[in-house]
N, C-alpha and C. Protein backbone atom coordinates (compact mmCIF):
# COMPACT_ATOMS: atom_id res chain seq x y z
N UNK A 1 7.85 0.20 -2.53
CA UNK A 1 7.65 1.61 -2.21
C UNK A 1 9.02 2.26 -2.04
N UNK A 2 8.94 3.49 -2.22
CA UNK A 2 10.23 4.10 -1.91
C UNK A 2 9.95 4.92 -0.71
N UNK A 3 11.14 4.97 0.38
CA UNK A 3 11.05 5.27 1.47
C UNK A 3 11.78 6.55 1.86
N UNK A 4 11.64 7.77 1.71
CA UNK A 4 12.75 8.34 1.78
C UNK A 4 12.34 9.03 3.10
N UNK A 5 11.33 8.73 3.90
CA UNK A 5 11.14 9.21 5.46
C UNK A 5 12.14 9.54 6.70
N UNK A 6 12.37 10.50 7.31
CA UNK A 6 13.61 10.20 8.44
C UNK A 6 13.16 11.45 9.33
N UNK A 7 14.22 12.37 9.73
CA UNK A 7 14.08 13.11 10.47
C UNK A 7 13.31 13.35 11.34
N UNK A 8 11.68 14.04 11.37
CA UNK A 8 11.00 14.19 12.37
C UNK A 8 9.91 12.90 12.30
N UNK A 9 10.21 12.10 11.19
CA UNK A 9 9.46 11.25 11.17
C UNK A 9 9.91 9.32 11.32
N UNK A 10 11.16 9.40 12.27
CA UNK A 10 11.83 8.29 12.59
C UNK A 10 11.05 8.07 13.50
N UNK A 11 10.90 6.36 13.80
CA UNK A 11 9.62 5.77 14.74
C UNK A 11 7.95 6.07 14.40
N UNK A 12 8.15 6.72 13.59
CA UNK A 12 6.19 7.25 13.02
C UNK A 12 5.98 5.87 12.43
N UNK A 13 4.78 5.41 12.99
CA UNK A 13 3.99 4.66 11.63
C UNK A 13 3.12 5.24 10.82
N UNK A 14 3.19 4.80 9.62
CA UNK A 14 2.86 5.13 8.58
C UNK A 14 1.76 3.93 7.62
N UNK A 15 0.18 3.95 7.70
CA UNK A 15 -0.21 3.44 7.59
C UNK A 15 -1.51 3.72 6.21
N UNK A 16 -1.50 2.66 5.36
CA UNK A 16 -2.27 2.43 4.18
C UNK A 16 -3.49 1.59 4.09
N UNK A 17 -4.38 2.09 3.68
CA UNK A 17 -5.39 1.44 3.34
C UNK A 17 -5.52 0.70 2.12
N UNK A 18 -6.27 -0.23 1.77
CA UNK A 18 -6.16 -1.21 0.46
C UNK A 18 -7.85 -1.18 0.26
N UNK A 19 -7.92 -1.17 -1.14
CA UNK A 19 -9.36 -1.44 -1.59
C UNK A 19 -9.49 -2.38 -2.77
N UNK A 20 -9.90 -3.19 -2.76
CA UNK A 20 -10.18 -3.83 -4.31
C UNK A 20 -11.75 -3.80 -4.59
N UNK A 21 -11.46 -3.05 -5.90
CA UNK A 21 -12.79 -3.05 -6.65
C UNK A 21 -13.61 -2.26 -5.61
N UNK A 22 -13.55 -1.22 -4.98
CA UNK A 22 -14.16 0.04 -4.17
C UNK A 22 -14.59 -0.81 -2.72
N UNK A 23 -14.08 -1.79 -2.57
CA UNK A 23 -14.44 -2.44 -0.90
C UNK A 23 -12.92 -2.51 -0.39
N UNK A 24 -13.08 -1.81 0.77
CA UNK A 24 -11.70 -1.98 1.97
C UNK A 24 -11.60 -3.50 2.30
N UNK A 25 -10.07 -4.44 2.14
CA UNK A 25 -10.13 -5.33 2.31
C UNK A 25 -8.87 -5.21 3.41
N UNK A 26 -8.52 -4.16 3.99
CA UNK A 26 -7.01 -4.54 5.18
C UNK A 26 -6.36 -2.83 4.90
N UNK A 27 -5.18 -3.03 5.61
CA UNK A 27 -4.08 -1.91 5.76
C UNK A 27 -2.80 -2.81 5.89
N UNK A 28 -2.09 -1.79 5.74
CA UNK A 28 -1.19 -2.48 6.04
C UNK A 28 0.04 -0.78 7.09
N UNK A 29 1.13 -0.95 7.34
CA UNK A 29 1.73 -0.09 7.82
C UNK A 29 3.38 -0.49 7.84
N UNK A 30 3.76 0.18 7.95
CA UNK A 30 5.81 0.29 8.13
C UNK A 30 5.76 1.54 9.66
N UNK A 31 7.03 1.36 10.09
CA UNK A 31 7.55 2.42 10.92
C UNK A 31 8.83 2.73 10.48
N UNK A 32 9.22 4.17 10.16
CA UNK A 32 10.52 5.00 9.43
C UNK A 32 11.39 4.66 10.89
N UNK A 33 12.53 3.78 10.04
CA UNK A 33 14.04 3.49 11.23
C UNK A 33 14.54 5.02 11.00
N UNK A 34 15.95 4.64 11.91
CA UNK A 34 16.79 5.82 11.87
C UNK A 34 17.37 5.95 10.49
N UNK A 35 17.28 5.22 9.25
CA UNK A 35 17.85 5.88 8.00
C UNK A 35 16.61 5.34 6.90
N UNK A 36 16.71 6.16 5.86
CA UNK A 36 15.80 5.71 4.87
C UNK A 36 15.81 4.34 4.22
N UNK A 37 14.86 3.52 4.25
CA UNK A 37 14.84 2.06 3.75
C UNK A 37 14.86 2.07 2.58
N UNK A 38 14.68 4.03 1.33
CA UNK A 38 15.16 3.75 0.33
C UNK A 38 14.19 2.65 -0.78
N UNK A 39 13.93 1.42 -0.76
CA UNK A 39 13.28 0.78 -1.54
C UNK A 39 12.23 -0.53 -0.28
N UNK A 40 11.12 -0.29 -0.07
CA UNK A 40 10.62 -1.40 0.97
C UNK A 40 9.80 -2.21 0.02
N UNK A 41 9.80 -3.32 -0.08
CA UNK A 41 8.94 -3.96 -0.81
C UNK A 41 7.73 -4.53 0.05
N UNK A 42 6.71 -4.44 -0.26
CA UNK A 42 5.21 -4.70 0.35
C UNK A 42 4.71 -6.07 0.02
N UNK A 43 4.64 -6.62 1.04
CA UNK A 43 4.17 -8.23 0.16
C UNK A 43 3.05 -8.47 1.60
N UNK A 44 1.61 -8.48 1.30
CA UNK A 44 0.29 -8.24 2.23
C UNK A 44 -0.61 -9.71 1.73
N UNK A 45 -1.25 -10.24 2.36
CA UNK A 45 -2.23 -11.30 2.15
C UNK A 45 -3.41 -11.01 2.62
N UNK A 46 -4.37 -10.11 2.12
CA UNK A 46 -5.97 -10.35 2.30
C UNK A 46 -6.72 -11.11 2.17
N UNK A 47 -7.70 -11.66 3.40
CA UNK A 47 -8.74 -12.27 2.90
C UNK A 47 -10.00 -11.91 2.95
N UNK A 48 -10.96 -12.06 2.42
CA UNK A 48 -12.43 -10.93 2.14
C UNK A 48 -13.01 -11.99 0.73
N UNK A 49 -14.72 -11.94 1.27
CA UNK A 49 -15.85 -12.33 0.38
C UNK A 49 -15.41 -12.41 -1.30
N UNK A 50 -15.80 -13.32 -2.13
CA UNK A 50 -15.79 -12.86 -3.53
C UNK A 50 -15.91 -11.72 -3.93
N UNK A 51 -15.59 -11.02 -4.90
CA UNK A 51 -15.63 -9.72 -5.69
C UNK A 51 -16.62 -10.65 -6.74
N UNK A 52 -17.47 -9.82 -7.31
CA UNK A 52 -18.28 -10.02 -8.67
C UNK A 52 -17.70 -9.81 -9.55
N UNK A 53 -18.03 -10.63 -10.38
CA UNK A 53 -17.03 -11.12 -11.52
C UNK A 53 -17.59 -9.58 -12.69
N UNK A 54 -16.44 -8.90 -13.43
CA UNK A 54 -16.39 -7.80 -13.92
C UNK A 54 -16.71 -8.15 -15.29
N UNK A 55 -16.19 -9.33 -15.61
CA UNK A 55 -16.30 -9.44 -17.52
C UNK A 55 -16.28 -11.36 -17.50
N UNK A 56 -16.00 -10.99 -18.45
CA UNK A 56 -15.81 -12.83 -19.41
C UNK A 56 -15.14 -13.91 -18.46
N UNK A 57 -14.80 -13.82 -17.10
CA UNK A 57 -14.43 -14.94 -16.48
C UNK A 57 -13.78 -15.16 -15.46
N UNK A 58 -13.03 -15.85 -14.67
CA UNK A 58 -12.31 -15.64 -13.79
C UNK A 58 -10.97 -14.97 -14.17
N UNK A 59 -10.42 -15.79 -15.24
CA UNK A 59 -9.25 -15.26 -15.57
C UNK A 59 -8.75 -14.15 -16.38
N UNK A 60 -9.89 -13.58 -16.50
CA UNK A 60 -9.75 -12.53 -17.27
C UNK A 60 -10.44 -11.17 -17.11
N UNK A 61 -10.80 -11.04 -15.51
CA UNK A 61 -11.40 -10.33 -14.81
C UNK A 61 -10.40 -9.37 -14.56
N UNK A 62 -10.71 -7.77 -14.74
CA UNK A 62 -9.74 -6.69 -14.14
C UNK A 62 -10.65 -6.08 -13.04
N UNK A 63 -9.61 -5.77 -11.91
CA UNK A 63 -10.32 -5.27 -10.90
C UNK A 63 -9.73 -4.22 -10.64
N UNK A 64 -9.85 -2.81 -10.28
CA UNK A 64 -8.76 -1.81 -9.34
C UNK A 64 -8.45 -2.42 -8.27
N UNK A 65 -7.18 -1.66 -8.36
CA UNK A 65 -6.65 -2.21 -6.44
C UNK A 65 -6.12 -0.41 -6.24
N UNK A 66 -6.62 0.05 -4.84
CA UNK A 66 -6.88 1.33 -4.62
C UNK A 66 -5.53 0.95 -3.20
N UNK A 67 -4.41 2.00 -3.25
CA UNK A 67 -3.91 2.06 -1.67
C UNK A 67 -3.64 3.58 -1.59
N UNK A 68 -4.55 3.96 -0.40
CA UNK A 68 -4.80 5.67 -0.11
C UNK A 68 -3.78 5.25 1.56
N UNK A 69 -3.06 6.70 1.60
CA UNK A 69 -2.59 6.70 2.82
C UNK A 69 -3.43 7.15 3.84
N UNK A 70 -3.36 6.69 5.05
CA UNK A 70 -4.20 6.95 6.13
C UNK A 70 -3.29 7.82 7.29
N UNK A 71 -2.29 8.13 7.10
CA UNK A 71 -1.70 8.84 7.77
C UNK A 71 -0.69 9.42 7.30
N UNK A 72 -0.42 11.16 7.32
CA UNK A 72 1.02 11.50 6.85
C UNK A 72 2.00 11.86 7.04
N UNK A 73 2.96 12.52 6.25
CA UNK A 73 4.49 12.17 7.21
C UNK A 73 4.69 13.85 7.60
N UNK A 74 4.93 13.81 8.60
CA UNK A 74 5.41 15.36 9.35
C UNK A 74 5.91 16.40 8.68
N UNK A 75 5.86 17.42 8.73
CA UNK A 75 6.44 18.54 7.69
C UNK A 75 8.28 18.48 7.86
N UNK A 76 9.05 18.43 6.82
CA UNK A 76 10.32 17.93 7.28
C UNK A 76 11.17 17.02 7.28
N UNK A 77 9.75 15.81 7.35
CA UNK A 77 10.15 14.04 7.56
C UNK A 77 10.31 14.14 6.27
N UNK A 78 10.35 14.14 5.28
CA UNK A 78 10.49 13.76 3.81
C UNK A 78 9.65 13.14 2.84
N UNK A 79 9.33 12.05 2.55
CA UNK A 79 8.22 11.28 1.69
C UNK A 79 8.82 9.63 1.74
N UNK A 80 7.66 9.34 1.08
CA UNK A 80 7.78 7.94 0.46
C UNK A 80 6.54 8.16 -0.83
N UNK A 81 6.93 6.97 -1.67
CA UNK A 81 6.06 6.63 -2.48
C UNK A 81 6.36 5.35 -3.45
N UNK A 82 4.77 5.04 -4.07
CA UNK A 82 4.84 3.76 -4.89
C UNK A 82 6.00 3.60 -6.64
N UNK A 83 6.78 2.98 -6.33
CA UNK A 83 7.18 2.83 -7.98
C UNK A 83 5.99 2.10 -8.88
N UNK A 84 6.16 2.68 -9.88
CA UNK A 84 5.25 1.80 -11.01
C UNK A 84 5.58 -0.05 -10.99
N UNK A 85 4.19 -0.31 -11.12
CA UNK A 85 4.48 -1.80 -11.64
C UNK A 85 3.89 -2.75 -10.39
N UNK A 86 4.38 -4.12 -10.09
CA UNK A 86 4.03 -4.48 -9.24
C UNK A 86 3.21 -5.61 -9.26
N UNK A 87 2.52 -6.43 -8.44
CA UNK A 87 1.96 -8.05 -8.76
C UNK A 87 0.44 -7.99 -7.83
N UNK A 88 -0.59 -8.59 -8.27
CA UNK A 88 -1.35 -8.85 -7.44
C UNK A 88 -2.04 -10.37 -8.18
N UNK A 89 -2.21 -11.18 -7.00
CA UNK A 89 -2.68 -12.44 -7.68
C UNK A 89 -3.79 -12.68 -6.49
N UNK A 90 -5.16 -13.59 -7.51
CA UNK A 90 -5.97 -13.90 -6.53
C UNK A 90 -5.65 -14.76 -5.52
């Protein structure tokens, strides 16, 4: 993620929700230090029931993975957001 949060929003947590395949499986959250972290990398471990298998197999199953913010950053504080790309493994 890119972090460019600060000002009125140093010490805020800042917290995300995760969905795979339209079921909430966790959150996760950061708190903005006194300077922008600039690049945070997210590395989360869910655990939750099987998902139903979408097509032809295990390994070749596509699922969405949904992360909506659950809280936002102060008028002022600046932003963050996701770069493209990224890993998810069962």
């Amino acid at each position: 993620m890119s972090d460019l949060t600060g000002g009125c929003a140093v010490g805020a947590t800042h917290t995300f929700n995760v969905m795979v395949a339209g079921r909430s499986v966790g959150t996760y959250a950061f708190v903005t230090g006194a300077a922008p972290a600039l690049r945070r990398t997210i590395s989360e471990r869910y655990s939750f029931a099987g998902t139903p298998a979408s097509g032809g197999g295990a390994t070749s199953d596509a699922y969405t993975i949904r992360i909506t913010a659950a809280t936002t950053v102060c008028s002022g504080g600046s932003s963050w957001n996701w770069f493209p790309g990224g890993t998810a493994s069962p």
